[in-house]
Protein backbone atom coordinates (compact mmCIF):
# COMPACT_ATOMS: atom_id res chain seq x y z
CA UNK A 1 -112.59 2.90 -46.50
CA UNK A 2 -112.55 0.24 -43.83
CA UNK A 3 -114.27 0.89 -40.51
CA UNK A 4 -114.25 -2.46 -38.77
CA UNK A 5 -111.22 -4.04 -37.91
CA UNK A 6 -112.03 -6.41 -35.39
CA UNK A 7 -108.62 -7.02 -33.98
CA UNK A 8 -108.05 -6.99 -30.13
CA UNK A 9 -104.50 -6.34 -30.91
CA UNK A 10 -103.36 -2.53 -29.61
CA UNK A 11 -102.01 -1.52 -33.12
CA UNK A 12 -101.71 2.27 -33.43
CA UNK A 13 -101.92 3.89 -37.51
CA UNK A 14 -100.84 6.98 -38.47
CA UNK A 15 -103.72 9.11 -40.10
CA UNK A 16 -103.23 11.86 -42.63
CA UNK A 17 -106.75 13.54 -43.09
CA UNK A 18 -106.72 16.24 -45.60
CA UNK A 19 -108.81 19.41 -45.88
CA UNK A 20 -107.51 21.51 -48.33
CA UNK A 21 -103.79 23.07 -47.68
CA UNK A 22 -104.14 21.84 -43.91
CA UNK A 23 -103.01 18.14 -43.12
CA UNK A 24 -104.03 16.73 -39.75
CA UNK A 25 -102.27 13.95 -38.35
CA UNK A 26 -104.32 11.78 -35.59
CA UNK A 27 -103.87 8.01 -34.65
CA UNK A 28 -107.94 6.89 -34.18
CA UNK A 29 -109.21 4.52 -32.00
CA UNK A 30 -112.81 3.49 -31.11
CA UNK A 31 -113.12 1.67 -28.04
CA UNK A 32 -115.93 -0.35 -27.75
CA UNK A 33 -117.77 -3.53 -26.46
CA UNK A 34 -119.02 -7.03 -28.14
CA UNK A 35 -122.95 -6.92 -28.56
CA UNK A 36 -122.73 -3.24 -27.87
CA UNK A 37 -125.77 -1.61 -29.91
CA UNK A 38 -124.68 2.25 -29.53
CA UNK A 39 -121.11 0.65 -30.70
CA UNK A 40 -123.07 -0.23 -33.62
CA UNK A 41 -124.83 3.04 -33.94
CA UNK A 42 -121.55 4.92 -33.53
CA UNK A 43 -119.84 3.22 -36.67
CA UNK A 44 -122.59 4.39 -38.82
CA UNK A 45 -122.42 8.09 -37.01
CA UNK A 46 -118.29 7.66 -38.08
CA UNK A 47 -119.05 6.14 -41.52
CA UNK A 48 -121.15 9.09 -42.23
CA UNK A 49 -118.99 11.51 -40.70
CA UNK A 50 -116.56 10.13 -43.17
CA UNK A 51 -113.68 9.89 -40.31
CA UNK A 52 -110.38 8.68 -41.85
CA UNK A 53 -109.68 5.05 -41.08
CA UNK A 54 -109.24 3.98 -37.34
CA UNK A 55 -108.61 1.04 -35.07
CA UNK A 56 -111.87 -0.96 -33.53
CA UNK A 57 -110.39 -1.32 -30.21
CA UNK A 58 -112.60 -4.04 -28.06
CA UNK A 59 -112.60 -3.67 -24.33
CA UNK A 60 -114.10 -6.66 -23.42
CA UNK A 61 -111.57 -8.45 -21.33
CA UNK A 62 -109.47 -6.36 -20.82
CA UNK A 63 -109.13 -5.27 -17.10
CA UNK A 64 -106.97 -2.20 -17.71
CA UNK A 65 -109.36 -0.44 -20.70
CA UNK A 66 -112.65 -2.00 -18.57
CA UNK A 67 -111.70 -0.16 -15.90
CA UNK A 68 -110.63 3.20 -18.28
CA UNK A 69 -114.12 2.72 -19.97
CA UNK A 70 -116.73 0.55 -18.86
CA UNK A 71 -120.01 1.91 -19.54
CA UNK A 72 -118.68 5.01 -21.35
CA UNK A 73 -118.30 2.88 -25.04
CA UNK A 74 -118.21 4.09 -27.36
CA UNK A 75 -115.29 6.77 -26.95
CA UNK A 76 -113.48 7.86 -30.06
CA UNK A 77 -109.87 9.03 -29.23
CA UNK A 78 -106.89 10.74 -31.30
CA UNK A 79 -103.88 8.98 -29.89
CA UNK A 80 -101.91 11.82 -30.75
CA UNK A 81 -102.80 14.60 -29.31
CA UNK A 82 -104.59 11.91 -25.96
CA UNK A 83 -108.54 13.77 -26.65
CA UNK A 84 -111.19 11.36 -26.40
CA UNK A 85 -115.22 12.46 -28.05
CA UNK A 86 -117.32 9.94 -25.89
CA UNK A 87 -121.08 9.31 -26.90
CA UNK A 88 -123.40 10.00 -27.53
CA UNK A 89 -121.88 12.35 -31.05
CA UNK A 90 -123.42 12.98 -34.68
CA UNK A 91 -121.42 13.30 -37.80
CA UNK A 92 -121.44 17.15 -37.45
CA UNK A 93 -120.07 16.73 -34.06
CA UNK A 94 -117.26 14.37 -35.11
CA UNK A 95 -116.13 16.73 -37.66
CA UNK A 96 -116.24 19.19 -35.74
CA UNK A 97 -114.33 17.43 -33.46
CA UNK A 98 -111.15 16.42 -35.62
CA UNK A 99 -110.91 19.64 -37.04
CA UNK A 100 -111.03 21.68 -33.82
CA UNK A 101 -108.34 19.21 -32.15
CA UNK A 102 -105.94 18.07 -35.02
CA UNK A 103 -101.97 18.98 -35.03
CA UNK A 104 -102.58 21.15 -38.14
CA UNK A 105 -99.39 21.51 -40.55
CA UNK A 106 -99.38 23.44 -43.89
CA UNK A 107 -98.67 20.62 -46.68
């Protein structure tokens, strides 16, 4: 499972996370900074939270998401349903976190 994907480019994927008979459907994004050592931390929080694959999004100029974010990095955020977990999260918190706010559809 990738977790870095260093693009800058604002590419959205659809996610399909599934825990047993449930399917949740979330776009990820991690926004994040260059040189950003809680960035780093909070890939190996996601890694071990085993999150479904996402899009490193880098706010580093970029006016419009340094304003959004600044000093808030690292913010993971479903694109789907617009909910944002900002730091500082653990793995149980994560989980927690796409499980209480997924669009949840029987499969």
């Amino acid at each position: 499972m990738p977790i870095l994907n260093k693009s800058k480019v604002l590419t959205a994927m659809s996610l399909f996370y599934a825990s047993g008979q449930v399917a949740v459907v979330m776009r990820l994004k991690l926004y994040q900074r260059d040189d950003c050592p809680l960035c780093d931390e909070a890939l190996a929080v996601l890694a071990a939270a085993r999150v479904p694959d996402f899009d490193s999004v880098w706010i580093d100029d970029d006016d419009v998401l340094e304003t959004r974010y600044g000093m808030r990095v690292p913010v993971l955020r479903d694109e789907v349903r617009k909910v944002e977990l900002g730091w500082p999260f653990n793995a149980n918190k994560v989980q927690r976190w796409l499980l209480s706010h997924g669009d949840f559809r029987r499969s």
